[in-house]
Every structure is written in structure tokens, then in C-alpha cells.
PDB file of N, CA and C in Angstrom:
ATOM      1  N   UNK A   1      50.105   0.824-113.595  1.00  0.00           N
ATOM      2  CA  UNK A   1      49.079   1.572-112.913  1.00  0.00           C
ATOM      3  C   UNK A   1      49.583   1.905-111.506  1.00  0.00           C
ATOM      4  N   UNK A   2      49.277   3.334-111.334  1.00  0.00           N
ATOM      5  CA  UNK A   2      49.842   3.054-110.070  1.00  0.00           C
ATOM      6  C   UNK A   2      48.766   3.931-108.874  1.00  0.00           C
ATOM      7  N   UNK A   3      48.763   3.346-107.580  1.00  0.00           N
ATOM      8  CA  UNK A   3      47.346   3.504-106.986  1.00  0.00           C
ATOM      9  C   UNK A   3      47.950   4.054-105.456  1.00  0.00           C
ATOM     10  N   UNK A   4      47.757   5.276-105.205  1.00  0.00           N
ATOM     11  CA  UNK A   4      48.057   6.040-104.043  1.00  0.00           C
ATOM     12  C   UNK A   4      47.616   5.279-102.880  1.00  0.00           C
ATOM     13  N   UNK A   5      47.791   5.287-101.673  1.00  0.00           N
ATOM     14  CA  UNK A   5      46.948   4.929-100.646  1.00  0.00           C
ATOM     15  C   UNK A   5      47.510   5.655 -99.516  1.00  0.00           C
ATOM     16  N   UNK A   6      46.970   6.467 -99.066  1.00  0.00           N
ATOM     17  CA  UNK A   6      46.689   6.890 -97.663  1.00  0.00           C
ATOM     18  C   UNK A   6      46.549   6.019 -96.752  1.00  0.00           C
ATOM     19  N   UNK A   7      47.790   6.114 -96.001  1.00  0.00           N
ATOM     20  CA  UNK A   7      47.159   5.163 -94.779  1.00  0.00           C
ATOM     21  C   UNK A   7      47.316   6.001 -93.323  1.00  0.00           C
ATOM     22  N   UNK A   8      46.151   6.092 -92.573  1.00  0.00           N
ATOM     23  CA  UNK A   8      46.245   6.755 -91.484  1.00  0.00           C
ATOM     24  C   UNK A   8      46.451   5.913 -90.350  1.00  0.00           C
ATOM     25  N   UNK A   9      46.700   6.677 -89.131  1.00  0.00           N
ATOM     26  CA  UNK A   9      46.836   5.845 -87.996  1.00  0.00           C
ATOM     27  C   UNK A   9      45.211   5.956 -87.649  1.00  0.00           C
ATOM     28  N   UNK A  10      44.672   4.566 -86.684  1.00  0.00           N
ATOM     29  CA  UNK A  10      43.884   4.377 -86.163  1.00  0.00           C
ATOM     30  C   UNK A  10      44.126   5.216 -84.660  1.00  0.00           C
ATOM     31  N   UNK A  11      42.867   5.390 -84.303  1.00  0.00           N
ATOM     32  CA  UNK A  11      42.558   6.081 -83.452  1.00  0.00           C
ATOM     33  C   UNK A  11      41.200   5.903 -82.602  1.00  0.00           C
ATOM     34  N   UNK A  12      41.270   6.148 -81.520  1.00  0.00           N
ATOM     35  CA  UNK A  12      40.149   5.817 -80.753  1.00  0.00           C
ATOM     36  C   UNK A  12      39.389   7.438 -80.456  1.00  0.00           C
ATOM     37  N   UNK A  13      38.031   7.256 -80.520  1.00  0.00           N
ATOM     38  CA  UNK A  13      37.253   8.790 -80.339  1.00  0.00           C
ATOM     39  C   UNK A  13      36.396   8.295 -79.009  1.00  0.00           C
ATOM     40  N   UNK A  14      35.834   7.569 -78.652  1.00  0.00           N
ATOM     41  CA  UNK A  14      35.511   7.184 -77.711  1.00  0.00           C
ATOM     42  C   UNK A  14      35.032   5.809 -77.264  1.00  0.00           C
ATOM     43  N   UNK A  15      34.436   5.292 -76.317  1.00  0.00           N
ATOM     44  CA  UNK A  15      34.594   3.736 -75.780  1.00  0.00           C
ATOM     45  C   UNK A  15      33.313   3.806 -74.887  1.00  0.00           C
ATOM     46  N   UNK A  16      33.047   2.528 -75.097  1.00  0.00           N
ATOM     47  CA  UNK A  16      31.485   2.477 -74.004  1.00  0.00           C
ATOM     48  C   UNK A  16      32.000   1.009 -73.596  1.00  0.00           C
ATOM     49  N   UNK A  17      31.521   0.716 -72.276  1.00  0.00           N
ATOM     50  CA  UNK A  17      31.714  -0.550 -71.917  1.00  0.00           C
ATOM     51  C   UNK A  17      30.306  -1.572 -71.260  1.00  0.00           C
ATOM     52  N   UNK A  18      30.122  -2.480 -72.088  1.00  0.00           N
ATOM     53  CA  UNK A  18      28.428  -2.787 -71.334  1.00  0.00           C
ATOM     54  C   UNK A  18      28.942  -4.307 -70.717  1.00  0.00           C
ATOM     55  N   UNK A  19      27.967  -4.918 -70.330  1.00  0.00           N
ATOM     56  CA  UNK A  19      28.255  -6.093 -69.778  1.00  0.00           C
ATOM     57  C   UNK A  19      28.851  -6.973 -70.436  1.00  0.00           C
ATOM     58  N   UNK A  20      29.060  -7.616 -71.642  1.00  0.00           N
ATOM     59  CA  UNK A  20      29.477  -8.209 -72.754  1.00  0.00           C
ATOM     60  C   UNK A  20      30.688  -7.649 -73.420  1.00  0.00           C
ATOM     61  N   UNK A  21      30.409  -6.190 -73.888  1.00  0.00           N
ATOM     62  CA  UNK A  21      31.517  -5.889 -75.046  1.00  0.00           C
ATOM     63  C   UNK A  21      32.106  -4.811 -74.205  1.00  0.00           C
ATOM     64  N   UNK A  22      33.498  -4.488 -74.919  1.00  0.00           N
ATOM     65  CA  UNK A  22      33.854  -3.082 -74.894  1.00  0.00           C
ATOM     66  C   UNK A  22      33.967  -2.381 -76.611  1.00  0.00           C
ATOM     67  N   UNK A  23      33.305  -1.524 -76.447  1.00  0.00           N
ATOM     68  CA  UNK A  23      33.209  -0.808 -78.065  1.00  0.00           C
ATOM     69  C   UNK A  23      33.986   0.402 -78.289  1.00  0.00           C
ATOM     70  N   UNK A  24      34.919   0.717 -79.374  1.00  0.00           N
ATOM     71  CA  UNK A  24      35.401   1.715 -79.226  1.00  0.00           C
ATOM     72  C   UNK A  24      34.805   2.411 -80.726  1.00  0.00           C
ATOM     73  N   UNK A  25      34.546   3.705 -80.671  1.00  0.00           N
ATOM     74  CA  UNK A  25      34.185   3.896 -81.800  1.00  0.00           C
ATOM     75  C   UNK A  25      35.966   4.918 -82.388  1.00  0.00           C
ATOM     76  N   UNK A  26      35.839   4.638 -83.202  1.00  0.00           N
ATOM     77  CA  UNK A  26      37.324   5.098 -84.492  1.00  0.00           C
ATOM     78  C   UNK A  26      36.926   6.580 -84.825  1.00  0.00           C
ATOM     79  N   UNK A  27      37.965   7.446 -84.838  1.00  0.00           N
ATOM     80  CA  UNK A  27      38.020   8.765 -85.486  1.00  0.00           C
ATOM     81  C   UNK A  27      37.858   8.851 -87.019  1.00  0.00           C
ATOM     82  N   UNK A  28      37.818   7.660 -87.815  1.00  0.00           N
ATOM     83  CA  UNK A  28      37.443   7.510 -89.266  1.00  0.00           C
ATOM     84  C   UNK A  28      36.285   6.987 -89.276  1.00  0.00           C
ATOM     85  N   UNK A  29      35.423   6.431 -88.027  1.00  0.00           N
ATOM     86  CA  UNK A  29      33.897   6.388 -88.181  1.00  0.00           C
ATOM     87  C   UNK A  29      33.708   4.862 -88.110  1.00  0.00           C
ATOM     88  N   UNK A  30      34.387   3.758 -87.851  1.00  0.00           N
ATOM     89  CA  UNK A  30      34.596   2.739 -87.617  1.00  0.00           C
ATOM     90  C   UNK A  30      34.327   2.142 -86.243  1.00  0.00           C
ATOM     91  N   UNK A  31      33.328   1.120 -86.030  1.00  0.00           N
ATOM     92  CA  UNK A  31      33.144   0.885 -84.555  1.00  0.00           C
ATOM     93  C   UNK A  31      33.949  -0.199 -84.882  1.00  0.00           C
ATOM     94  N   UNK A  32      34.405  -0.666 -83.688  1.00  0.00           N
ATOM     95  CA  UNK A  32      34.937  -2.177 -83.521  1.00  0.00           C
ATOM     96  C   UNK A  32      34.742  -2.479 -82.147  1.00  0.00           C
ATOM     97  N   UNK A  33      34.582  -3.916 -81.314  1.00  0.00           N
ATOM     98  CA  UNK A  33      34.311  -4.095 -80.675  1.00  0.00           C
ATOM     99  C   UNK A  33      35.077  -5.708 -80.468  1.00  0.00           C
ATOM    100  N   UNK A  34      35.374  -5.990 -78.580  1.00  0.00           N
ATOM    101  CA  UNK A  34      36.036  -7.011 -77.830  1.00  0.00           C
ATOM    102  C   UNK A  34      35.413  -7.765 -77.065  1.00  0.00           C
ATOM    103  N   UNK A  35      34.969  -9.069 -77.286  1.00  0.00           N
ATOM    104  CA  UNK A  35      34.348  -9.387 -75.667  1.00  0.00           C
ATOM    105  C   UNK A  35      35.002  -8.848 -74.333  1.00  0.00           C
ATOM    106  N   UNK A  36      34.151  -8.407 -73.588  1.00  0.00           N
ATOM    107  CA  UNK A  36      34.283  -7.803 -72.151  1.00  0.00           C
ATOM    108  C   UNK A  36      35.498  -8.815 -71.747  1.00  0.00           C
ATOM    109  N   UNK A  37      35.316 -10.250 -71.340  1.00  0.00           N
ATOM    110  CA  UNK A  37      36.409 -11.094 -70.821  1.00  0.00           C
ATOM    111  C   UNK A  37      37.768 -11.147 -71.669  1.00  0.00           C
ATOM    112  N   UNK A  38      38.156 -10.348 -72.546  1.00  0.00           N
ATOM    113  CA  UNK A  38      39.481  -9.864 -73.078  1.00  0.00           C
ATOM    114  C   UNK A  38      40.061  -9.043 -71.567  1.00  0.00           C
ATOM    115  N   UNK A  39      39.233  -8.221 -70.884  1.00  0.00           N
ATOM    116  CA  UNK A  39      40.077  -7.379 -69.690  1.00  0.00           C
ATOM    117  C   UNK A  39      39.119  -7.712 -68.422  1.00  0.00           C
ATOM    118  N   UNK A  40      40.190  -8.499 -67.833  1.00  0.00           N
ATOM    119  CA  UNK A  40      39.929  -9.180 -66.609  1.00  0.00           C
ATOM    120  C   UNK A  40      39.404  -7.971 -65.295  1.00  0.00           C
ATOM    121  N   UNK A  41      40.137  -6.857 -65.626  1.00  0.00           N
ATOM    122  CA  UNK A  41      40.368  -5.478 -64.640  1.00  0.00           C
ATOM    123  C   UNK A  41      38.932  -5.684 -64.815  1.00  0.00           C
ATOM    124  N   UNK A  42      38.918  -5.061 -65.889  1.00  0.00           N
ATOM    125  CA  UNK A  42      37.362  -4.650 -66.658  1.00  0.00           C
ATOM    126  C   UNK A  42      35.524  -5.399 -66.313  1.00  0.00           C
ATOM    127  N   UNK A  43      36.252  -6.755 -66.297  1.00  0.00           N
ATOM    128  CA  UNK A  43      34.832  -7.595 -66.007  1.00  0.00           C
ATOM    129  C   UNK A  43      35.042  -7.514 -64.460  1.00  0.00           C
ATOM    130  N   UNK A  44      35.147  -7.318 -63.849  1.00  0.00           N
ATOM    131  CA  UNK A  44      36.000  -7.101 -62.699  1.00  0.00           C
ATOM    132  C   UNK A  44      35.130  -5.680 -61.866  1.00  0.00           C
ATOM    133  N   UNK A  45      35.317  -4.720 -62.920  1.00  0.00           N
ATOM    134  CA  UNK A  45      35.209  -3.896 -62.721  1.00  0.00           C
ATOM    135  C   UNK A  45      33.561  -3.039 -61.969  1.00  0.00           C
ATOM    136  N   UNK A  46      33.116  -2.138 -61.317  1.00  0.00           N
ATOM    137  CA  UNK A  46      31.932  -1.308 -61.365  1.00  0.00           C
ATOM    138  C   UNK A  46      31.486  -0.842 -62.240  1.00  0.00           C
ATOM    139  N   UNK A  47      30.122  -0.375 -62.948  1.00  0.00           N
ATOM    140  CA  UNK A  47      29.347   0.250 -63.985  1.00  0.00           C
ATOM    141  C   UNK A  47      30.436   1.537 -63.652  1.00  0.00           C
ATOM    142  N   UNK A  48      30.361   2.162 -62.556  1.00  0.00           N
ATOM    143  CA  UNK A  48      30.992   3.384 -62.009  1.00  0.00           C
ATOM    144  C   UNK A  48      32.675   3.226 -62.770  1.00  0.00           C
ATOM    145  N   UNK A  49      32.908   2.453 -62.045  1.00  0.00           N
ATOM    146  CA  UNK A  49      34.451   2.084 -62.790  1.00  0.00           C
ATOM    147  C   UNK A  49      34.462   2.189 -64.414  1.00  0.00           C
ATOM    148  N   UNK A  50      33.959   1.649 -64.640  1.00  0.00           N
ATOM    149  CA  UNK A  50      33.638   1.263 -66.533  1.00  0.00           C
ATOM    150  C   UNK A  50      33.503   2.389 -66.876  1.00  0.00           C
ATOM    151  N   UNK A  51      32.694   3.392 -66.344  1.00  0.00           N
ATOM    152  CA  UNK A  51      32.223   4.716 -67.203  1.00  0.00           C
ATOM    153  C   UNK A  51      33.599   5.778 -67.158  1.00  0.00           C
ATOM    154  N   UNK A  52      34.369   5.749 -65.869  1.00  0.00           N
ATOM    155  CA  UNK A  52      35.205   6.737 -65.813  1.00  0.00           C
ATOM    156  C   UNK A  52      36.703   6.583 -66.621  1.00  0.00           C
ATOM    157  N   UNK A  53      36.866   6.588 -67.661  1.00  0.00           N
ATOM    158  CA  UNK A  53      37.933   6.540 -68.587  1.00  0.00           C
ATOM    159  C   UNK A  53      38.416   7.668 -69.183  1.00  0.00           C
ATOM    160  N   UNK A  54      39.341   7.784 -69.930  1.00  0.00           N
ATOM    161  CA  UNK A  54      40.227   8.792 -70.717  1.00  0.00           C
ATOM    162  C   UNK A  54      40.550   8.131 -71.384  1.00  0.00           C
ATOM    163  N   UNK A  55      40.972   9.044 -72.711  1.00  0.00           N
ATOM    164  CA  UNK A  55      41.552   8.316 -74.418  1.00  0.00           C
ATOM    165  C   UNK A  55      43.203   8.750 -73.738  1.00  0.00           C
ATOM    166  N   UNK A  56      43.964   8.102 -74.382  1.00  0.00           N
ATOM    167  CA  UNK A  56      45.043   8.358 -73.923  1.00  0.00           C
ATOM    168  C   UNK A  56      46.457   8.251 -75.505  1.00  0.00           C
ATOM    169  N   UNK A  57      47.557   9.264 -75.085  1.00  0.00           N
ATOM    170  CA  UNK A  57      48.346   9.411 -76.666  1.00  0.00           C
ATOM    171  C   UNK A  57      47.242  10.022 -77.138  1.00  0.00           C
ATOM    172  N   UNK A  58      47.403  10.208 -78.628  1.00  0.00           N
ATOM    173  CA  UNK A  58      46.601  10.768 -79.685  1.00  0.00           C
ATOM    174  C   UNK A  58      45.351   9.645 -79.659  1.00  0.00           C
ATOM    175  N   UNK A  59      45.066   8.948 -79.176  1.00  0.00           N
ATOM    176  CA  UNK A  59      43.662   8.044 -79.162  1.00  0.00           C
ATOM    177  C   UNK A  59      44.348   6.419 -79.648  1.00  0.00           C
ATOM    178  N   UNK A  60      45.565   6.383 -79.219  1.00  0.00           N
ATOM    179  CA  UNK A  60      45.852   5.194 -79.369  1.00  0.00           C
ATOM    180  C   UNK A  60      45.546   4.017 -78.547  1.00  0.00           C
ATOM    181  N   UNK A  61      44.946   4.427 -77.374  1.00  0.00           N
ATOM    182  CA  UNK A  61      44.462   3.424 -76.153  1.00  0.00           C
ATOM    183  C   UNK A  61      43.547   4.750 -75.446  1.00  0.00           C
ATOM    184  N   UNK A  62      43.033   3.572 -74.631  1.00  0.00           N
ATOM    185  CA  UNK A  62      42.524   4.020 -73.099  1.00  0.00           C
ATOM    186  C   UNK A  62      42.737   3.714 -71.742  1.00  0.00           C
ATOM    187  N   UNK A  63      42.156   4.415 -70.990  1.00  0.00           N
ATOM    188  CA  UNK A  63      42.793   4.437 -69.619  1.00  0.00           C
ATOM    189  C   UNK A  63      41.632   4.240 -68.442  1.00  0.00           C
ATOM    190  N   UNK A  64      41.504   3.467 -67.583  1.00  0.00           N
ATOM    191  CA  UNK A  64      40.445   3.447 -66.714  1.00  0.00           C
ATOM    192  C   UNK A  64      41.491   3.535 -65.560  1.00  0.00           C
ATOM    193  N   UNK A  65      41.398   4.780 -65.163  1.00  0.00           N
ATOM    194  CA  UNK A  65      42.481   5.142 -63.643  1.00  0.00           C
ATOM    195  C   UNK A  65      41.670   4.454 -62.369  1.00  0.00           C
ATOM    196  N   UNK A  66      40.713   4.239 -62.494  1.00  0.00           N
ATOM    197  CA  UNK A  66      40.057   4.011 -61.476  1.00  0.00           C
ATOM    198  C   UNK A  66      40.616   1.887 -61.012  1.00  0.00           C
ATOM    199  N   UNK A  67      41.044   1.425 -62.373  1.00  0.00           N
ATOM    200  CA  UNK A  67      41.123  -0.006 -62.083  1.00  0.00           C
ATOM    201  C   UNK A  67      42.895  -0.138 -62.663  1.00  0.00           C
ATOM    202  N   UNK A  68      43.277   0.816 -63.129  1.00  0.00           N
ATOM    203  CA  UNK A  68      44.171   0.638 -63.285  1.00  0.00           C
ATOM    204  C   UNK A  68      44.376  -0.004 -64.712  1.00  0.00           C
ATOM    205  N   UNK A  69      43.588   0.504 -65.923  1.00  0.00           N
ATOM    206  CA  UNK A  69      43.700  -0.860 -66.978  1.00  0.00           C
ATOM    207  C   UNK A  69      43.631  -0.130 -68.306  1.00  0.00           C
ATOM    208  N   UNK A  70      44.482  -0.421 -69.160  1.00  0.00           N
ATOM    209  CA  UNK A  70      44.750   0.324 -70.433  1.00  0.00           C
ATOM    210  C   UNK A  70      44.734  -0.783 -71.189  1.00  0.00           C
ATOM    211  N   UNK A  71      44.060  -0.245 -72.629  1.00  0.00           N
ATOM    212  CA  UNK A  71      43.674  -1.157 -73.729  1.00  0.00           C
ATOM    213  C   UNK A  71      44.192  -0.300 -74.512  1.00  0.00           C
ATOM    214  N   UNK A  72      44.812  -1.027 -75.783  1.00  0.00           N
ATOM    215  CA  UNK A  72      45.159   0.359 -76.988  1.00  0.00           C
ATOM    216  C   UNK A  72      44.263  -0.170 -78.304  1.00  0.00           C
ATOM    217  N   UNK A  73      43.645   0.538 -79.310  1.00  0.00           N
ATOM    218  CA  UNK A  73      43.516   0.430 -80.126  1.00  0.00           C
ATOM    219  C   UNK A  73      43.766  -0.977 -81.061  1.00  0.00           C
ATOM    220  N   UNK A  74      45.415  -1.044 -81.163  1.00  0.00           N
ATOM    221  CA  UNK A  74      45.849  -2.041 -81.495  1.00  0.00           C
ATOM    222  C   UNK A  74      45.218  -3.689 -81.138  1.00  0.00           C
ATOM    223  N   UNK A  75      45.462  -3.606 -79.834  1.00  0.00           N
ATOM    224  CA  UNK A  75      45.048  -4.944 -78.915  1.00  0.00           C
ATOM    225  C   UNK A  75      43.803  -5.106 -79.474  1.00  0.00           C
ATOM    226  N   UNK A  76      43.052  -4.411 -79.166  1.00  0.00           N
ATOM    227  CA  UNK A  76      41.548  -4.231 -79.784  1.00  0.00           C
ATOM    228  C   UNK A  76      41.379  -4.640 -81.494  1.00  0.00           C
ATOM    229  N   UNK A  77      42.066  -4.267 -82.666  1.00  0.00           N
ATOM    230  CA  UNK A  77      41.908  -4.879 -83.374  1.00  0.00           C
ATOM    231  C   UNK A  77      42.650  -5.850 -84.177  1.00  0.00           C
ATOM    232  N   UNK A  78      43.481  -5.967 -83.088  1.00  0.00           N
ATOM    233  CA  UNK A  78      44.374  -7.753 -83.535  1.00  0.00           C
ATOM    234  C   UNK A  78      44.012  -8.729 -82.638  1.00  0.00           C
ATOM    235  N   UNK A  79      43.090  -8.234 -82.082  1.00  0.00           N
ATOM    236  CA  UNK A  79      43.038  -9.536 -80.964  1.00  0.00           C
ATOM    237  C   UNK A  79      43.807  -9.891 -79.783  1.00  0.00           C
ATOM    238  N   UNK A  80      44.317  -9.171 -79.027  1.00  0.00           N
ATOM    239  CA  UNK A  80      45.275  -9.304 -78.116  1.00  0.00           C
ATOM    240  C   UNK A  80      44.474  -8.838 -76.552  1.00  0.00           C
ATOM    241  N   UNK A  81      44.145 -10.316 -76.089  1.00  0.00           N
ATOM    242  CA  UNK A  81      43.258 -10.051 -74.802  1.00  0.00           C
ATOM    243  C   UNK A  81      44.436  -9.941 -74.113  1.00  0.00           C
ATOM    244  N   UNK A  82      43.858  -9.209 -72.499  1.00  0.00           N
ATOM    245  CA  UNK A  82      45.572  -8.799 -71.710  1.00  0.00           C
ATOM    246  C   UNK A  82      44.923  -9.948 -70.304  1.00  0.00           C
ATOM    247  N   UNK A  83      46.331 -10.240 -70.137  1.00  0.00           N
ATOM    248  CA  UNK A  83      46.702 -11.804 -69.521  1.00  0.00           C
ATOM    249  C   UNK A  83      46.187 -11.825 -68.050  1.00  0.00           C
ATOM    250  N   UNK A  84      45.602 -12.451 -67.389  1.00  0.00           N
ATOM    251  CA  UNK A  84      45.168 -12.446 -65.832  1.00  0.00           C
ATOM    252  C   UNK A  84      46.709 -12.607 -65.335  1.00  0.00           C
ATOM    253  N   UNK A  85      47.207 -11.965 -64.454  1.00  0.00           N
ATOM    254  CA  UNK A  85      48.695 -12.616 -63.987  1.00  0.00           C
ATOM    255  C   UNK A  85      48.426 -13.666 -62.542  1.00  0.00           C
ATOM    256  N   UNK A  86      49.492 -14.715 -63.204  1.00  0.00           N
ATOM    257  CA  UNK A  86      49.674 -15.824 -62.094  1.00  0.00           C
ATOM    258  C   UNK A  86      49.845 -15.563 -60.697  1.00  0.00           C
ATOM    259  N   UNK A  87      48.851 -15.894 -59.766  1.00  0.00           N
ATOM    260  CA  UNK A  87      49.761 -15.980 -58.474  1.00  0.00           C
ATOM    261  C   UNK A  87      50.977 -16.670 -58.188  1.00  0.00           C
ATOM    262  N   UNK A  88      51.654 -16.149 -57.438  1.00  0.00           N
ATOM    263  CA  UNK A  88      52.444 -17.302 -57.426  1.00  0.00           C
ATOM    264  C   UNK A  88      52.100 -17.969 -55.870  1.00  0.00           C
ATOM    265  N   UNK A  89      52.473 -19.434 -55.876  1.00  0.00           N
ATOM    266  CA  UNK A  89      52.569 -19.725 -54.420  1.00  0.00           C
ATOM    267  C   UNK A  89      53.076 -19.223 -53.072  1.00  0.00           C
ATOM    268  N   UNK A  90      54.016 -18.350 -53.539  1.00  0.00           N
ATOM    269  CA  UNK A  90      53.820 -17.572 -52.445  1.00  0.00           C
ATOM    270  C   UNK A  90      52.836 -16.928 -51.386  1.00  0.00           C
ATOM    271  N   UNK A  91      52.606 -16.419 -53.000  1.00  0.00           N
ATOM    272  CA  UNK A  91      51.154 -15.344 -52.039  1.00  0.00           C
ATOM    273  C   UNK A  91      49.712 -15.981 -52.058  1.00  0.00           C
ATOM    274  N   UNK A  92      49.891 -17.455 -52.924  1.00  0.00           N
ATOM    275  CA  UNK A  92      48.197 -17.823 -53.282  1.00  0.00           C
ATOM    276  C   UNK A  92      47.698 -18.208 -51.599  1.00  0.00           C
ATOM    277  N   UNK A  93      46.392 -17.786 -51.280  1.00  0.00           N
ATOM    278  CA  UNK A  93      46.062 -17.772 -50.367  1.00  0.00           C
ATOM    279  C   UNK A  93      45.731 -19.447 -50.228  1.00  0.00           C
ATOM    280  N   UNK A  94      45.662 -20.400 -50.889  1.00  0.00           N
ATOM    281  CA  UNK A  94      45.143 -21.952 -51.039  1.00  0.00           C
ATOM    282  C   UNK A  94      46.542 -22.388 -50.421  1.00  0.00           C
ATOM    283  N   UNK A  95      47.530 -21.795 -50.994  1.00  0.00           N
ATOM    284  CA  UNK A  95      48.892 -22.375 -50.611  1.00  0.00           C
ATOM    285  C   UNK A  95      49.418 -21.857 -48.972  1.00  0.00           C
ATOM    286  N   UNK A  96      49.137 -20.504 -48.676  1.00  0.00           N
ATOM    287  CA  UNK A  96      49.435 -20.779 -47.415  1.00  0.00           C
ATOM    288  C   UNK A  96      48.378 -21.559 -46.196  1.00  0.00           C
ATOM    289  N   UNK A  97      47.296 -21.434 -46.683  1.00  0.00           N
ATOM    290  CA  UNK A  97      46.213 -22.393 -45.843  1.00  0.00           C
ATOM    291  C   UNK A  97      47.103 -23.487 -45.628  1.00  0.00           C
ATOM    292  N   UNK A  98      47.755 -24.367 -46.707  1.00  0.00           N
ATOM    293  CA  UNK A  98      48.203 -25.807 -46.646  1.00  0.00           C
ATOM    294  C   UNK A  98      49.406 -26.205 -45.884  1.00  0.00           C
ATOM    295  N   UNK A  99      50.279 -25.145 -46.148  1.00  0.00           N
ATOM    296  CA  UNK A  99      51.201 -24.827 -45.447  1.00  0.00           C
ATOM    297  C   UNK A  99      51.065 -24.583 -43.703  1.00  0.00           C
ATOM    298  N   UNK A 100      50.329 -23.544 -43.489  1.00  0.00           N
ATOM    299  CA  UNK A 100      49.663 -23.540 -42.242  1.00  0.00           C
ATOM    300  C   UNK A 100      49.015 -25.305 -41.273  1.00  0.00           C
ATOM    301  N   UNK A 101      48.299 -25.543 -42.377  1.00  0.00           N
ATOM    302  CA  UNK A 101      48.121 -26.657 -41.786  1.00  0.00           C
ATOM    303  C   UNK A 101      49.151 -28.339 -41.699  1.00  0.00           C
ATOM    304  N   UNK A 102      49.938 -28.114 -42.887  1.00  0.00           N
ATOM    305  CA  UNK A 102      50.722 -28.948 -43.057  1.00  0.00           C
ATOM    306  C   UNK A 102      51.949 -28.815 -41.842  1.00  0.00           C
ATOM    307  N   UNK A 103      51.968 -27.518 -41.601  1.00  0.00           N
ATOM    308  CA  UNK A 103      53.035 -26.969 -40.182  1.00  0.00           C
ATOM    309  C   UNK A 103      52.297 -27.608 -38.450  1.00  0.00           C
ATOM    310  N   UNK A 104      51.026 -27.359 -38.509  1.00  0.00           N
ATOM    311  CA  UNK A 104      50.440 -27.525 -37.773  1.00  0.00           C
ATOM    312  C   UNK A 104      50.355 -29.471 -37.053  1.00  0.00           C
ATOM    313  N   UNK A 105      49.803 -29.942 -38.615  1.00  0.00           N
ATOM    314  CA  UNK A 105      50.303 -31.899 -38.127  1.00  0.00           C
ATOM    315  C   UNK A 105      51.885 -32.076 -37.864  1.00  0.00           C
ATOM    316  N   UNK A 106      52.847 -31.319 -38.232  1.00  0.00           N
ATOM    317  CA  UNK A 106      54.308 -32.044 -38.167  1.00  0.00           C
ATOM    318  C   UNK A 106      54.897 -31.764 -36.809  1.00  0.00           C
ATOM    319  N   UNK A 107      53.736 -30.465 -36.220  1.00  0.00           N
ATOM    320  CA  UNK A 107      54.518 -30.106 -34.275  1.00  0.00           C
ATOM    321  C   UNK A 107      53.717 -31.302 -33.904  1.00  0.00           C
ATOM    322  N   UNK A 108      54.850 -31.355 -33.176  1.00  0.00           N
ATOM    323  CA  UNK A 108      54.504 -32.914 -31.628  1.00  0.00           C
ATOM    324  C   UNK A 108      54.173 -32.216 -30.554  1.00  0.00           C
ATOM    325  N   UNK A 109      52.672 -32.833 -29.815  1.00  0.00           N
ATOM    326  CA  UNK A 109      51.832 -32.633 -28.910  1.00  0.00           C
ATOM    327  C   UNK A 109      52.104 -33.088 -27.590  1.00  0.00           C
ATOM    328  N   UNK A 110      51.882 -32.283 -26.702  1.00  0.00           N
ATOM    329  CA  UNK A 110      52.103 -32.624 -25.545  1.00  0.00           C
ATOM    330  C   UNK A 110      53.579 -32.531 -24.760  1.00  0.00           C
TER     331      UNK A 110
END
């Protein structure tokens, strides 16, 4: 027996973002949906921010220019939340406080 299958690429037609989810609805008529805390930008983000997006490629992701934050399709339905990035000590503001003050007890007074 033998059984054809069409397989299309997924595609994004458009995206709403509410306090909780981000929803994208599919060009084959398919909603799927992410908890909001998958995109840090995103929860992060303004109602204002959230609304102003673009589909981006043939609807393989999206684009929020305003925060800087692209989700694709994919991520969205494999599960792939995008990563908060590490400060590093360099720049963490906790670390130079300590530093600052740790500089501050080691000068001799007077």
C-alpha cells in the first residue's frame, strides 16, 4: 500500500501576545501557543511593545523590532524557550558594589 503525504512547511500568519501566552496562529489554520516566560524580552516587554511585530522569512518567525526579539515557528513548536543571558561579573552591578566596597576597607586611613 502505498500512502502519499504532503508535507508542508509550517508557517506563521499571525501572533497575539497577552499576559500569559504568546499565540501564533498557522497558515494551515492551526493555533499553537507558548507560555509568555519562554521570552524574557517579551515578559519584559510594553502592551505597546508586544503589539508592534512583523512575520518575518516566509512566516517562519517573528520579529518585535521594538525589543529586539525573534521567535520562529520552530522554537514555538518544539519547545525551545530562548535563554536569559548571564551577566557576567564584570558588568553585574552586585559585583561592582562589592568590589567598590571591598577597595574601600583595604585603603589605610589617615
Amino acid at each position: 500500500m502505498n500512502i502519499a503525504v504532503q508535507i508542508q512547511e509550517v508557517r506563521i500568519k499571525s501572533i497575539s501576545v497577552t499576559e500569559d501566552t504568546i499565540t501564533a496562529q498557522l497558515v494551515d489554520g492551526r493555533t499553537i501557543s507558548v507560555p509568555l516566560a519562554w521570552s524574557w524580552r517579551l515578559s519584559e516587554a510594553t502592551p505597546k511593545q508586544r503589539a508592534n511585530w512583523e512575520i518575518i522569512g516566509d512566516g517562519q518567525g517573528v520579529h518585535w523590532p521594538d525589543i529586539d526579539e525573534d521567535i520562529s515557528v520552530e522554537g514555538m513548536l518544539y519547545g525551545i524557550p530562548a535563554p536569559r543571558p548571564r551577566m557576567s561579573s564584570k558588568f553585574n552591578p552586585r559585583s561592582e558594589k562589592r568590589k567598590r566596597a571591598a577597595n574601600h576597607r583595604s585603603k589605610p586611613t589617615g
